[in-house]
N, C-alpha and C. Protein backbone atom coordinates (compact mmCIF):
# COMPACT_ATOMS: atom_id res chain seq x y z
N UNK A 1 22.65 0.10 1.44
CA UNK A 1 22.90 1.31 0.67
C UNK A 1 21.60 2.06 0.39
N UNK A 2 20.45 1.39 -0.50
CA UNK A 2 19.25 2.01 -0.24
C UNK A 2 18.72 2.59 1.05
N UNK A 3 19.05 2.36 2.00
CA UNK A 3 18.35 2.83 3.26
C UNK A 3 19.34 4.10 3.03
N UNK A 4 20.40 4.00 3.30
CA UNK A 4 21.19 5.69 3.36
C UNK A 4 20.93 6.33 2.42
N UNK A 5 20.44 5.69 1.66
CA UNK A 5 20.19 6.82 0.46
C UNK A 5 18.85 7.42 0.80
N UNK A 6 17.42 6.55 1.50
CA UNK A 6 16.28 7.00 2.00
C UNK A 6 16.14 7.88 2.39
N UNK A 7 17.51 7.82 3.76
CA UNK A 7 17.66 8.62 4.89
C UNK A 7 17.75 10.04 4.17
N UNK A 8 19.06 9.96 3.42
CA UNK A 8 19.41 11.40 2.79
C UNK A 8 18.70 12.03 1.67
N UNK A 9 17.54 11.14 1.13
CA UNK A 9 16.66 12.04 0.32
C UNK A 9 15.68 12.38 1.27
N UNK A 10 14.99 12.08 2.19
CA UNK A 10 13.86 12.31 3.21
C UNK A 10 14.47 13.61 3.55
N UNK A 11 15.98 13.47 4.34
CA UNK A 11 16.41 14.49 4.86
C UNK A 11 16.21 16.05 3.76
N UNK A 12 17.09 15.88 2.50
CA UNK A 12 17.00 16.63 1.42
C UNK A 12 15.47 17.10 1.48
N UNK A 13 14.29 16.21 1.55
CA UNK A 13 13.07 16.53 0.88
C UNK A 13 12.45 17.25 2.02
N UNK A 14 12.64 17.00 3.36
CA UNK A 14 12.90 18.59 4.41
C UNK A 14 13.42 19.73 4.39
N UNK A 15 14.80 19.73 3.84
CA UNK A 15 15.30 20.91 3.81
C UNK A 15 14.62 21.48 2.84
N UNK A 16 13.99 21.01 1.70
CA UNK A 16 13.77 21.86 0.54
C UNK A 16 12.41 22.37 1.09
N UNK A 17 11.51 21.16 2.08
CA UNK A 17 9.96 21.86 2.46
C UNK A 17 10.76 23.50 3.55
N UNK A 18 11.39 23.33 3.97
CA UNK A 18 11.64 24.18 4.94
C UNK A 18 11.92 25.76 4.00
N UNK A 19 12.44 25.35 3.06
CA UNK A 19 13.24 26.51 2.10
C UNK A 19 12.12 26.80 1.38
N UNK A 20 11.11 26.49 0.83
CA UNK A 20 10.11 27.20 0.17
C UNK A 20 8.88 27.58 1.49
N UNK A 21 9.30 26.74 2.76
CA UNK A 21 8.56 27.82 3.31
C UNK A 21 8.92 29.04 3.93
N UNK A 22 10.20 29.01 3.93
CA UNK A 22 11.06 30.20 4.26
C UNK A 22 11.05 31.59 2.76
N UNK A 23 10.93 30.79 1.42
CA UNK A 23 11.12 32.03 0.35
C UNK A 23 9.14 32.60 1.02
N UNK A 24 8.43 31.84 1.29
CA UNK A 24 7.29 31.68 0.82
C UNK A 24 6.48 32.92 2.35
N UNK A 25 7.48 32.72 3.36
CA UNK A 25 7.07 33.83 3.97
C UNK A 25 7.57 35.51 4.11
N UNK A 26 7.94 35.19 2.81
CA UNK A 26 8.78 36.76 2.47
C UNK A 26 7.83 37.47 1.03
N UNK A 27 7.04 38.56 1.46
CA UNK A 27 6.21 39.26 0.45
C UNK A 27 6.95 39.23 -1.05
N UNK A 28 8.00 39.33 -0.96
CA UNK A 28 8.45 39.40 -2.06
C UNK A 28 9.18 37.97 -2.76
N UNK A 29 8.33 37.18 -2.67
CA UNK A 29 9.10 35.65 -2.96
C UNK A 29 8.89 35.54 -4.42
N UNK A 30 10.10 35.00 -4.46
CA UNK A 30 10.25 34.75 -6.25
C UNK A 30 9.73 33.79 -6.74
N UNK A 31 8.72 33.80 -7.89
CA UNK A 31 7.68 32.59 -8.21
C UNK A 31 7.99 31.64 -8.79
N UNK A 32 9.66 32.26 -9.22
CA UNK A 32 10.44 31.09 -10.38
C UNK A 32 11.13 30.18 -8.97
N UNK A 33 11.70 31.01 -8.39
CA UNK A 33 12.18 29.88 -7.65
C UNK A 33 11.44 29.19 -6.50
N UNK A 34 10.26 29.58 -6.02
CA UNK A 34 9.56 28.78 -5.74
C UNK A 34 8.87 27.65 -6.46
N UNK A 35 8.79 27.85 -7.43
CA UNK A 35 8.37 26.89 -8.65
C UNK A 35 9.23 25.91 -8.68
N UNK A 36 10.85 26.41 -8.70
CA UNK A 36 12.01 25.21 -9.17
C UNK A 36 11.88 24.13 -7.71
N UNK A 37 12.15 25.22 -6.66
CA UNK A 37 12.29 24.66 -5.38
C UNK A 37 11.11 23.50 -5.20
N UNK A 38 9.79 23.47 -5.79
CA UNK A 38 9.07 22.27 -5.57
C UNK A 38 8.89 21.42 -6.73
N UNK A 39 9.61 21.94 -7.67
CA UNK A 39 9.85 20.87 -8.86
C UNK A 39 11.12 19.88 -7.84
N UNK A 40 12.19 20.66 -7.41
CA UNK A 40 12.93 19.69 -7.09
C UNK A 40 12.50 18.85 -5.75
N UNK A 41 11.74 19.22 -4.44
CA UNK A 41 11.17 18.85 -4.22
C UNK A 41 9.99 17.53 -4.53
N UNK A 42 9.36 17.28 -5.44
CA UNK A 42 8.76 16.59 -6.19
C UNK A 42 9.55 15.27 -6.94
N UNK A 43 10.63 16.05 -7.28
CA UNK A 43 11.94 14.69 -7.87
C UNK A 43 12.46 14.17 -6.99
N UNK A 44 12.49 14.22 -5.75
CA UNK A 44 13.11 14.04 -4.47
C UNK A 44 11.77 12.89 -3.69
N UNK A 45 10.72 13.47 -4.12
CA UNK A 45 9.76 12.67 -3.28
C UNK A 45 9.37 11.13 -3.97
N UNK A 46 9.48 11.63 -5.57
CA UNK A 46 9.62 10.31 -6.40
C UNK A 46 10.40 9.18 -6.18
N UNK A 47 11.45 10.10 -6.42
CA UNK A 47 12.78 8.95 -5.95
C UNK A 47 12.64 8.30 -4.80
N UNK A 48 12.06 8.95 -3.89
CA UNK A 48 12.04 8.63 -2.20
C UNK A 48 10.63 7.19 -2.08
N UNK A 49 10.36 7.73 -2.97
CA UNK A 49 9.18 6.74 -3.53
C UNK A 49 9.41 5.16 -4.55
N UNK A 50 10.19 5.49 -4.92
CA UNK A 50 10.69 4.66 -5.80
C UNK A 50 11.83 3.59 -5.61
N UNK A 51 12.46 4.42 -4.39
CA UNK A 51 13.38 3.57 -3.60
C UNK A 51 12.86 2.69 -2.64
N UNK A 52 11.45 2.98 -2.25
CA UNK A 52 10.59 2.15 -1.28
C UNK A 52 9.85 1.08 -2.00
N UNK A 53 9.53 1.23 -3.50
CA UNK A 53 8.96 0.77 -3.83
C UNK A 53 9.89 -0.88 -4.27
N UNK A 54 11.51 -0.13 -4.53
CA UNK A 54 12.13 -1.02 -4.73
C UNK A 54 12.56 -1.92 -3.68
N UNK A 55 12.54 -1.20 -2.69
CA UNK A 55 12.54 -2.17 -1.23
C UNK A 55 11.40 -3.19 -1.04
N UNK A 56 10.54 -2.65 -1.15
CA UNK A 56 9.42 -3.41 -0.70
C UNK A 56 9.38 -5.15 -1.61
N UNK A 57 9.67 -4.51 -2.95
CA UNK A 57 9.84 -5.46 -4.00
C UNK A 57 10.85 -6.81 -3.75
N UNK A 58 11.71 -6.47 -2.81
CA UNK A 58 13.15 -7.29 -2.42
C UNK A 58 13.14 -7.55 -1.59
């Protein structure tokens, strides 16, 4: 179960790099939601982190 869950936050934590680099090549990019977009980003990489860490542990 942890591994699918790896899979689908790694995956998630791509789509979101992809999406702030997509707001991020538009002059007019919004700073709030670039902001949120790597806050969530960041909670995504934790977890992704934290799930390894719990692997490793087991």
């Amino acid at each position: 179960m942890a591994i699918q869950s790896l899979v689908e936050l790694e995956a998630r934590h791509r789509a979101l790099e992809a999406e702030i680099d997509e707001a991020l090549s538009h002059p007019s990019a919004d700073d709030l939601r670039v902001a949120e977009l790597k806050r969530r980003k960041l909670q995504v990489k934790d977890e992704i982190a934290r799930l390894r860490q719990t692997e490793s542990v087991h």
